[in-house]
Protein backbone atom coordinates (compact mmCIF):
# COMPACT_ATOMS: atom_id res chain seq x y z
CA UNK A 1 0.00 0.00 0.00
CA UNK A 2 1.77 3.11 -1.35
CA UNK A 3 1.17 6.29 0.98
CA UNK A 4 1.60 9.82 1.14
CA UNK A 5 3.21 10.77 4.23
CA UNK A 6 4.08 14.34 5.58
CA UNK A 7 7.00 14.21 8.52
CA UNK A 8 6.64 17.34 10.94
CA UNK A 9 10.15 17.82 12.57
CA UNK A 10 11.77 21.23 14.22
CA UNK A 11 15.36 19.50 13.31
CA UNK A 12 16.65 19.09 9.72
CA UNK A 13 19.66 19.64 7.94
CA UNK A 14 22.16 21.45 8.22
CA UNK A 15 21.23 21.09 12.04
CA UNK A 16 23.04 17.72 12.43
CA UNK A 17 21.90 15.36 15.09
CA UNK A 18 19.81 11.84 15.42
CA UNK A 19 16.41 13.55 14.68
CA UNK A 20 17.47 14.70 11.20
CA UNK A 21 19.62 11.38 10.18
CA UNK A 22 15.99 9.65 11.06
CA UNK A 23 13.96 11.74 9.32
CA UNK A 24 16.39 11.87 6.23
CA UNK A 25 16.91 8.45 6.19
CA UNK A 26 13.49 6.96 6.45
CA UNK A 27 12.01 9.96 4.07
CA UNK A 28 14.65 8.86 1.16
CA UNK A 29 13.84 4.88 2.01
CA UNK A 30 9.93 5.72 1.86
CA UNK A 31 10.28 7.38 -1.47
CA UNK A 32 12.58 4.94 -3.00
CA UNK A 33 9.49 2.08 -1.50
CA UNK A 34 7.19 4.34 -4.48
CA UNK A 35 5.61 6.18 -1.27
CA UNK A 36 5.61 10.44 -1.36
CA UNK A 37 6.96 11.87 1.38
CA UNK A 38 6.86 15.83 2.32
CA UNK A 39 9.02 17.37 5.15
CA UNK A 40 7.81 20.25 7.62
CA UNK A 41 11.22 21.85 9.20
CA UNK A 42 12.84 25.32 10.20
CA UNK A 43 14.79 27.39 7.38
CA UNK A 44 18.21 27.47 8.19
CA UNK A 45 19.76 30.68 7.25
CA UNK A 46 22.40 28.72 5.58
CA UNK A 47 20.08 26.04 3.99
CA UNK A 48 20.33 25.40 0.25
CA UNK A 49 16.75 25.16 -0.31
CA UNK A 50 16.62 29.09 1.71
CA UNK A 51 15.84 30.81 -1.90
CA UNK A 52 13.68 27.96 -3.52
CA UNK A 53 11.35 27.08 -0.54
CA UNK A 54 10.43 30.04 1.89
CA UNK A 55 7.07 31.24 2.59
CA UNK A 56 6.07 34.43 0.74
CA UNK A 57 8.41 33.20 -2.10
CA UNK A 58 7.23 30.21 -3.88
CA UNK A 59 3.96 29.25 -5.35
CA UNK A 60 2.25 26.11 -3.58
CA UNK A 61 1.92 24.62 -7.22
CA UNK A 62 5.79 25.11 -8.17
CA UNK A 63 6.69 23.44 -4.84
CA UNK A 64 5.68 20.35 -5.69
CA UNK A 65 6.44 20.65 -9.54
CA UNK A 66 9.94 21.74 -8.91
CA UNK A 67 10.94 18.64 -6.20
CA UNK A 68 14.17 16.34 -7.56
CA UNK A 69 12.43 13.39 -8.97
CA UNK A 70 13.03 10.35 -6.21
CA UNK A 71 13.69 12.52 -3.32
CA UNK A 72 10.83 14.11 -0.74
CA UNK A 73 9.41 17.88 -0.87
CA UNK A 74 11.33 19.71 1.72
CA UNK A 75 8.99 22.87 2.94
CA UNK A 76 10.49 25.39 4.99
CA UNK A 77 9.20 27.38 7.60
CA UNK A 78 10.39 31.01 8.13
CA UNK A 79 12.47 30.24 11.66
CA UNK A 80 13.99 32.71 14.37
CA UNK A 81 17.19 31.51 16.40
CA UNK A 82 16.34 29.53 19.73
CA UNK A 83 17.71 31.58 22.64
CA UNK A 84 18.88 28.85 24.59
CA UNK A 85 20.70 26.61 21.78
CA UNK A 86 21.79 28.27 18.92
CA UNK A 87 22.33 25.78 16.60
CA UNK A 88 18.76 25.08 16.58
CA UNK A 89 15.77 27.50 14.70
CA UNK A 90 12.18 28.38 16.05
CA UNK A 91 9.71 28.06 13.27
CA UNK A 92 7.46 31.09 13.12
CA UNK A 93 3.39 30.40 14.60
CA UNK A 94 2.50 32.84 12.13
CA UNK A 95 3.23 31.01 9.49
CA UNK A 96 0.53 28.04 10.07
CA UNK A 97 -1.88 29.24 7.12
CA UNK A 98 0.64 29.20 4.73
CA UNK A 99 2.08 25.32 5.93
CA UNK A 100 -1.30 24.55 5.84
CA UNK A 101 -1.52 25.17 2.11
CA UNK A 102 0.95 23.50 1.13
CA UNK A 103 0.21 20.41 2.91
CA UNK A 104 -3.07 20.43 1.71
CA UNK A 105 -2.13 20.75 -1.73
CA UNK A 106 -0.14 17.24 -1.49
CA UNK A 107 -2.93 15.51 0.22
CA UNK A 108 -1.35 13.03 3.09
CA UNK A 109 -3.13 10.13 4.34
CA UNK A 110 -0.94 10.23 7.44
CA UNK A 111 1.04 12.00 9.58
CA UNK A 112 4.36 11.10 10.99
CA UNK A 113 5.50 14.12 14.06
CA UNK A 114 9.37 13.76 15.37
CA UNK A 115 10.02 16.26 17.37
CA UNK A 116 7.95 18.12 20.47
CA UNK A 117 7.95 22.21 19.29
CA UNK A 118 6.06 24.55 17.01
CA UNK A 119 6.60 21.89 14.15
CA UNK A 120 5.06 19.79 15.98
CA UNK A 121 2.06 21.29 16.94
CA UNK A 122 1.51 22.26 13.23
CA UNK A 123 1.45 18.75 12.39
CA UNK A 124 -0.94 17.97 15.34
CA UNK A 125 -3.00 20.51 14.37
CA UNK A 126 -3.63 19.73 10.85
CA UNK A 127 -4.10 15.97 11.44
CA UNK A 128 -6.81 16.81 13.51
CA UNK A 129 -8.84 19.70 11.33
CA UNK A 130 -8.27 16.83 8.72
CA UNK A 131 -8.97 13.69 10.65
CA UNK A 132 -5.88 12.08 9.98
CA UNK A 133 -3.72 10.02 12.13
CA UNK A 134 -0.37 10.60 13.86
CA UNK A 135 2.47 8.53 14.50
CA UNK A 136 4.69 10.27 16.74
CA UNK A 137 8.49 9.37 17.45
CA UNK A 138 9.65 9.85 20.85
CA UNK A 139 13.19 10.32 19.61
CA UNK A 140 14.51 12.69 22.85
CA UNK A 141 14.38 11.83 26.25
CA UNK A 142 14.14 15.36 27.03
CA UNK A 143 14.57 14.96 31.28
CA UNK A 144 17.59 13.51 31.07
CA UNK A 145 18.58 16.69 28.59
CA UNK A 146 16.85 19.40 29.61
CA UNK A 147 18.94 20.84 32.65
CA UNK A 148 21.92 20.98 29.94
CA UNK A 149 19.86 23.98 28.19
CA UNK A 150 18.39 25.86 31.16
CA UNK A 151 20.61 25.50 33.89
CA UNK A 152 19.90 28.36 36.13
CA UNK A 153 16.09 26.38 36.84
CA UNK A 154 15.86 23.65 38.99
CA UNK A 155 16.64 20.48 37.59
CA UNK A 156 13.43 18.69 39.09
CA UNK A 157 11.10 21.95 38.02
CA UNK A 158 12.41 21.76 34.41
CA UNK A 159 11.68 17.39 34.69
CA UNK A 160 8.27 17.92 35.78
CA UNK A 161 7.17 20.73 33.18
CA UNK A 162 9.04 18.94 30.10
CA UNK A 163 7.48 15.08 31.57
CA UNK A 164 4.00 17.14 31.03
CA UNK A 165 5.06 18.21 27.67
CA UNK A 166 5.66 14.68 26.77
CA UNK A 167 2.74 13.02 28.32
CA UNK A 168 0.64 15.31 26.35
CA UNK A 169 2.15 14.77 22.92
CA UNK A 170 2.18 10.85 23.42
CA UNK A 171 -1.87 10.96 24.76
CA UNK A 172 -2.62 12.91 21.64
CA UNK A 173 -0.78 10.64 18.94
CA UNK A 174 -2.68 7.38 17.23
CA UNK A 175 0.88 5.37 17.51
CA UNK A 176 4.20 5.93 19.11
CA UNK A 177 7.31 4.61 17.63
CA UNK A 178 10.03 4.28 20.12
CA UNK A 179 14.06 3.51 18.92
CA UNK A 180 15.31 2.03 21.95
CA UNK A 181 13.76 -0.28 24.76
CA UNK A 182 14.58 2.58 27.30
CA UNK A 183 12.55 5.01 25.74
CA UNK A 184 9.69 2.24 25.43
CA UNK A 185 9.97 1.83 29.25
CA UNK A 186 10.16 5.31 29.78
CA UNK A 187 6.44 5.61 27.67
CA UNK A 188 5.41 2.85 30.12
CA UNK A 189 6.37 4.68 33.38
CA UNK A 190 4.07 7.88 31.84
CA UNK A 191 1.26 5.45 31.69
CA UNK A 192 0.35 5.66 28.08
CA UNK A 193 -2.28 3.98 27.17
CA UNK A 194 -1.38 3.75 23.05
CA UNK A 195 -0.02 1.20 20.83
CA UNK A 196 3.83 1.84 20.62
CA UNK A 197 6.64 0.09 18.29
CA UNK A 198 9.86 -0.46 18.71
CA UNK A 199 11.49 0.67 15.74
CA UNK A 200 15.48 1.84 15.72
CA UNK A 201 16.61 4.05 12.73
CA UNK A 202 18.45 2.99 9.88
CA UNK A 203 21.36 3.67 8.12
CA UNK A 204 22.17 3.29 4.50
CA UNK A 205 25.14 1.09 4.22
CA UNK A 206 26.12 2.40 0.44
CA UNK A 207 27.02 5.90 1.86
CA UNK A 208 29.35 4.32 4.08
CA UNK A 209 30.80 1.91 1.72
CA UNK A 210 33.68 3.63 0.51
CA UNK A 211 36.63 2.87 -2.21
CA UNK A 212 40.03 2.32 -0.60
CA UNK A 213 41.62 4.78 -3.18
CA UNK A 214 39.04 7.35 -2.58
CA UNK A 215 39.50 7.30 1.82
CA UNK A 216 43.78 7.28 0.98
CA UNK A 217 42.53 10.45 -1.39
CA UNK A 218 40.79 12.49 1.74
CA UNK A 219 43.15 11.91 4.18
CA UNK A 220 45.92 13.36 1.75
CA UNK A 221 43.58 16.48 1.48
CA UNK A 222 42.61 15.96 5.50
CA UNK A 223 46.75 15.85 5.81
CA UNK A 224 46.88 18.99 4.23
CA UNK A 225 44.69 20.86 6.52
CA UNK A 226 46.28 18.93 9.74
CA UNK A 227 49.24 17.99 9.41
CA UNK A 228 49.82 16.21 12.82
CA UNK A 229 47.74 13.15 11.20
CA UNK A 230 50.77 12.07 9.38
CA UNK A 231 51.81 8.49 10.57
CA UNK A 232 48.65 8.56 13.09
CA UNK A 233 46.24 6.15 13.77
CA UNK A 234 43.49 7.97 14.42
CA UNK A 235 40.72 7.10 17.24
CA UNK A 236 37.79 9.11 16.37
CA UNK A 237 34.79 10.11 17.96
CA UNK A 238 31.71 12.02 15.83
CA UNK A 239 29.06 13.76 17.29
CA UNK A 240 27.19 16.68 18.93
CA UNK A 241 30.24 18.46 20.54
CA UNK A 242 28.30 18.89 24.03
CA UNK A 243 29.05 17.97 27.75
CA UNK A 244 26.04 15.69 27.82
CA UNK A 245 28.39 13.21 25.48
CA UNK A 246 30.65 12.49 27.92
CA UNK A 247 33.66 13.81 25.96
CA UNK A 248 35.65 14.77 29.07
CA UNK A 249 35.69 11.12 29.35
CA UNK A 250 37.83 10.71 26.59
CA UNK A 251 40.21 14.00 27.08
CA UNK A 252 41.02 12.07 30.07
CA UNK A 253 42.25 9.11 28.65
CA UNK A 254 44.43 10.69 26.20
CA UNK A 255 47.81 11.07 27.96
CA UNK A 256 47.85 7.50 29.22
CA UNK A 257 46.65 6.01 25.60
CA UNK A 258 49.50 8.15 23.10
CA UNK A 259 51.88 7.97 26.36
CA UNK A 260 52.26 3.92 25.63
CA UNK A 261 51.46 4.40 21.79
CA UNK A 262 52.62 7.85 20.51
CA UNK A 263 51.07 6.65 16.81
CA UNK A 264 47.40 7.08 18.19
CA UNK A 265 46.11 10.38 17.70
CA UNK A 266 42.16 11.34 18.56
CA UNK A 267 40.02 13.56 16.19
CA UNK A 268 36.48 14.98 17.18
CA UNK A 269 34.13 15.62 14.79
CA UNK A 270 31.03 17.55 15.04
CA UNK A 271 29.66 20.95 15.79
CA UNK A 272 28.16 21.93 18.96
CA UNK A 273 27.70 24.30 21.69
CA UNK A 274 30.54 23.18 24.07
CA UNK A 275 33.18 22.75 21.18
CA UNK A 276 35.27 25.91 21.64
CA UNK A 277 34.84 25.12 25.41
CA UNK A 278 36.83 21.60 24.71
CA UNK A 279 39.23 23.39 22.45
CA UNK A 280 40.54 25.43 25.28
CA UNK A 281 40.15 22.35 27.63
CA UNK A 282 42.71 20.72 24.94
CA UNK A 283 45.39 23.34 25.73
CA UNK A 284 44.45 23.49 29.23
CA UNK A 285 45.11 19.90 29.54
CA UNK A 286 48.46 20.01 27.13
CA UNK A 287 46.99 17.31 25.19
CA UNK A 288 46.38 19.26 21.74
CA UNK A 289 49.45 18.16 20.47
CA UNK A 290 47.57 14.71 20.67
CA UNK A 291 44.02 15.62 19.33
CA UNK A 292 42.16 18.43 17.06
CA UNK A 293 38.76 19.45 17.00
CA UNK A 294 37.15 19.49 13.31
CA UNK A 295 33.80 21.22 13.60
CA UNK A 296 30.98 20.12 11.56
CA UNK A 297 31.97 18.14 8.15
CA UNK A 298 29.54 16.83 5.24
CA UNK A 299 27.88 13.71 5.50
CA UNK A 300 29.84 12.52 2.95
CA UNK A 301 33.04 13.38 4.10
CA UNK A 302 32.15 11.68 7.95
CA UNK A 303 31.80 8.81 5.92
CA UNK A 304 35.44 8.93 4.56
CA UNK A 305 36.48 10.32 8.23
CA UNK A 306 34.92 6.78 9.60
CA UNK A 307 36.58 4.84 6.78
CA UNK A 308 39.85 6.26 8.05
CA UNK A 309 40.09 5.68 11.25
CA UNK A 310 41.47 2.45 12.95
CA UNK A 311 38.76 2.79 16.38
CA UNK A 312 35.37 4.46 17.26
CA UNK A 313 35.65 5.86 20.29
CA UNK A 314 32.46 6.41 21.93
CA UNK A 315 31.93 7.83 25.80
CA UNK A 316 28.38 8.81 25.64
CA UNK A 317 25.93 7.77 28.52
CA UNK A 318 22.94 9.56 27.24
CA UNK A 319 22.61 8.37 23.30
CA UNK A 320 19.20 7.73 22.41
CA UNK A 321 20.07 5.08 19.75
CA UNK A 322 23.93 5.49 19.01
CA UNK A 323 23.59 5.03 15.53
CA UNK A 324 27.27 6.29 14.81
CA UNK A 325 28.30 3.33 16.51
CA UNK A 326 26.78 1.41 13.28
CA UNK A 327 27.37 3.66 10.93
CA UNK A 328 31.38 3.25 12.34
CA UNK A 329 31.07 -0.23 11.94
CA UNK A 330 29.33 -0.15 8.69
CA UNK A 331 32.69 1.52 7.22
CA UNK A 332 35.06 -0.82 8.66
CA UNK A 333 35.78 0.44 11.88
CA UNK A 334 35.51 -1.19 15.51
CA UNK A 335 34.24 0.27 18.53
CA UNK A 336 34.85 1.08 21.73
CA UNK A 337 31.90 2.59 23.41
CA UNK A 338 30.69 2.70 27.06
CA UNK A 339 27.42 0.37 27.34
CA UNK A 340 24.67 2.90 28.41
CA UNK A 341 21.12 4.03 26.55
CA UNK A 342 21.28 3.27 22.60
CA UNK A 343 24.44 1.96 22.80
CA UNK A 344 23.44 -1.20 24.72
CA UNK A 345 20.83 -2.45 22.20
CA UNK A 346 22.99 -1.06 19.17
CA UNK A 347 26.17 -3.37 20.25
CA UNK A 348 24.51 -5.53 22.30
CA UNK A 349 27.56 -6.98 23.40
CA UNK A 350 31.26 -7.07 22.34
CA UNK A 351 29.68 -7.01 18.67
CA UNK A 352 32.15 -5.58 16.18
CA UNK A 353 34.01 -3.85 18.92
CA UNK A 354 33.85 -4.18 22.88
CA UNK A 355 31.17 -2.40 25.08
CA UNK A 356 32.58 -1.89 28.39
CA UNK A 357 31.34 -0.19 31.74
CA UNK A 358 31.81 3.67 32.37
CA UNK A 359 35.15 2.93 33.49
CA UNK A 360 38.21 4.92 32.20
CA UNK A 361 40.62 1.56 32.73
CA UNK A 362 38.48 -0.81 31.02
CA UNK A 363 38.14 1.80 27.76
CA UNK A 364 41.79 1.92 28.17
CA UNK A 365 42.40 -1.51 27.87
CA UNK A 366 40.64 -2.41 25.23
CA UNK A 367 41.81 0.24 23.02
CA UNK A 368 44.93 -1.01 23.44
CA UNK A 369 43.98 -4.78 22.61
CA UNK A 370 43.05 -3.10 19.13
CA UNK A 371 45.94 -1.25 19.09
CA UNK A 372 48.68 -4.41 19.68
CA UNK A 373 46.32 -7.36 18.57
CA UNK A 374 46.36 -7.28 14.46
CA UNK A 375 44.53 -10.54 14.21
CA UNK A 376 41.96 -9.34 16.96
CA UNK A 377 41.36 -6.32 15.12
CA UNK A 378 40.91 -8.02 12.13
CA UNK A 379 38.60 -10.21 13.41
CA UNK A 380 36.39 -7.25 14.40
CA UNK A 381 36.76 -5.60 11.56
CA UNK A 382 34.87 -8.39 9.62
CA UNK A 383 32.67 -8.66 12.42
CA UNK A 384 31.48 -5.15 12.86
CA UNK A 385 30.37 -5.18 8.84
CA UNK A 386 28.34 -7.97 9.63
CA UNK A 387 26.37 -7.16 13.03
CA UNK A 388 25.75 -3.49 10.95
CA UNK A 389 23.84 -5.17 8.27
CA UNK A 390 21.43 -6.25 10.32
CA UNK A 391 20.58 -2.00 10.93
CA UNK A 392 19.71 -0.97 7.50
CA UNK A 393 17.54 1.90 6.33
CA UNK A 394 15.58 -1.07 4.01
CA UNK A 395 14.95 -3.32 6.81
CA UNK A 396 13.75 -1.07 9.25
CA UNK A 397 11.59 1.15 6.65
CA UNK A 398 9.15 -1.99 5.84
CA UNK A 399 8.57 -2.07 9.53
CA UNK A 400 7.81 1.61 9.37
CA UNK A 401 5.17 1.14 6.45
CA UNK A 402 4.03 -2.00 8.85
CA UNK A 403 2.97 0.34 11.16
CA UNK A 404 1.71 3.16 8.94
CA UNK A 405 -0.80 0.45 7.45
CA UNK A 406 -2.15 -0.38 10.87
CA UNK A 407 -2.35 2.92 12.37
CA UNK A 408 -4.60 3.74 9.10
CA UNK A 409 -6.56 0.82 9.35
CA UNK A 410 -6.90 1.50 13.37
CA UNK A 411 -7.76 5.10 12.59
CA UNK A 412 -10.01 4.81 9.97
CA UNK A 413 -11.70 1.70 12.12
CA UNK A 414 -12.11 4.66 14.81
CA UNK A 415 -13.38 7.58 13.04
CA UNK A 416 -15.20 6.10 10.27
């Protein structure tokens, strides 16, 4: 059964995090099923489509005319910065009418809402002056977050008012798909009464399925730009450069890890609100002789970035599903990652890598078994390409049309 879908979502590119790799991900997968798929998200000032697709500027008619042939509409709402993270864009309320049109003019039969803000509400909003159903993704667990954003308020007064926020959003939606068993028990523990589905994102294993010649290519031009990577092996960890990933952790293991092998060399990659804080932390700590910071790269350049690298270094206790760790192992590379959230159902185990405790010694030591053990590492190497296969974007996408088709059927069983 071939659908038209609209996903509402207050993150999308060039805002890089788990929220947009979902939503991009599935959206392509859907489209390449035969399904139509249109996206609600902020403009970006920096956004490609800024000139094509802005309220005010394009006809409703052109907008769908003009989309690339196998790829979704992207519609983009007029935004303002958000005061308290500035990588991130408020869409504009005023601007409902005009999202309105356009959605009406591609004609959904379902809704699909991933994120909890203005976006959001549009998308709840129009489902129900058009009697259509939601699925909503509970992608954040926004307690566990929150105090990172707003830290002058009490932690427990910011829990209580975002937990209402949440309960609300997951009372009003027809399904709720959940990526990781914690968030399931976490939709248990609000006492929702609605039918929820386990449903991880996935990742498309040809963008991270790279040419030898063409990784040996970047890290010549990667070389140019830093040229401490010569002779390195480098551990890398990729991500949202913020305190609530841990990455202390990992400046704290890098005198004892180069001190017994000189050749390793870490490299962070990501943008974030905390990365010129770790950048001084670097030189504060006399390590940045021993690591660099790279910002924000293209998706297609992380994948080259993964591809070479010789570990995954991963600290974070708060991932919701850790998909880097696969998308690492999808290009090669094993992992070492601290067992906590995502992680733990990502890995589930020592697959294609070791998961060990939140315990600086243990990461230690098993870096360094893939640092002296070549037929160990090689051995993971080949194991890490399998366990990913089992997490990609075509397997878990018929499980998302699964539940489309029965939320529709539900719905239309319920409001006939």
């Amino acid at each position: 059964m071939l659908m038209k879908i609209v996903m509402f979502t207050d993150a999308y590119w060039p805002r890089i995090n788990g929220v947009t790799v979902s939503v991009d991900s599935f959206s392509h997968a859907l489209v390449r099923s035969g399904n139509e798929v249109m996206i609600i998200c902020p403009f970006y000032p920096e956004s490609e489509e800024a000139e094509r697709i802005t309220a005010g500027k394009t006809r409703i008619k052109d907008t769908l005319i003009n989309a690339k042939q196998g790829e979704p509409i992207v519609i983009r709402v007029p935004s303002l910065p958000f005061i308290i993270s500035r990588e991130d864009r408020i869409a504009k309320f005023s601007k409902w009418f005009w999202v309105s049109k356009q959605i009406e003019a591609f004609n959904p039969d379902i809704i699909h809402v991933n994120t909890e803000f203005i976006i959001a509400e549009f998308g709840f909003q129009y489902a129900r002056l058009h009697n259509l159903p939601v699925v909503y993704t509970f992608h954040t667990l926004w307690e566990d977050y929150v105090a990172n954003y707003i830290p002058l308020v009490p932690t427990f007064l910011l829990q209580a008012v975002i937990r209402g926020i949440c309960k609300n959003i997951l009372r009003r939606s027809d399904a709720i798909i959940v990526p990781t068993a914690q968030i399931q028990d976490v939709v248990r523990k609000y006492k929702v009464k609605k039918q929820s589905y386990l449903l991880p994102t996935g990742i498309d294993p040809q963008l991270f399925s790279r040419e030898p010649s063409e990784i040996a290519r970047f890290r010549a031009i990667l070389t140019q730009k830093y040229p401490q990577l010569i002779d390195k092996r480098v551990l890398l960890f990729a991500g949202r450069i913020a305190k609530e990933k841990n990455i202390d952790f990992l400046l704290k293991i890098v005198p004892e890890v180069t001190a017994k092998h000189p050749e390793a060399f870490f490299v962070f990659v990501g943008n974030g609100p905390d990365l010129y804080f770790y950048t001084e932390e670097c030189e504060r700590l006399g390590i940045q002789d021993c690591c660099i910071f790279t910002g924000g790269v293209a998706r297609e350049d992380l994948a080259l970035i993964y591809g070479m690298s010789h570990i995954f270094v991963f600290p974070s206790l708060t991932e919701t599903q850790g998909l880097v760790t696969i998308e690492a192992m999808l290009s090669g590379t094993p992992v070492v990652a601290i067992g906590a959230m995502g992680t733990i159902q990502v890995m589930n185990g020592d697959n294609g890598g070791f998961m060990v405790q939140n315990d600086p010694g243990e990461f230690i030591d098993r870096i360094f078994n893939l640092l002296e053990d070549d037929e160990l590492y090689r051995r993971k190497i080949e194991e890490a390409k399998r366990h990913a296969q089992g997490w990609t974007i075509e397997t878990m996408t018929v499980k998302l049309e699964r539940i489309y088709c029965s939320t529709l059927v539900a719905f239309n069983l319920a409001h006939p």
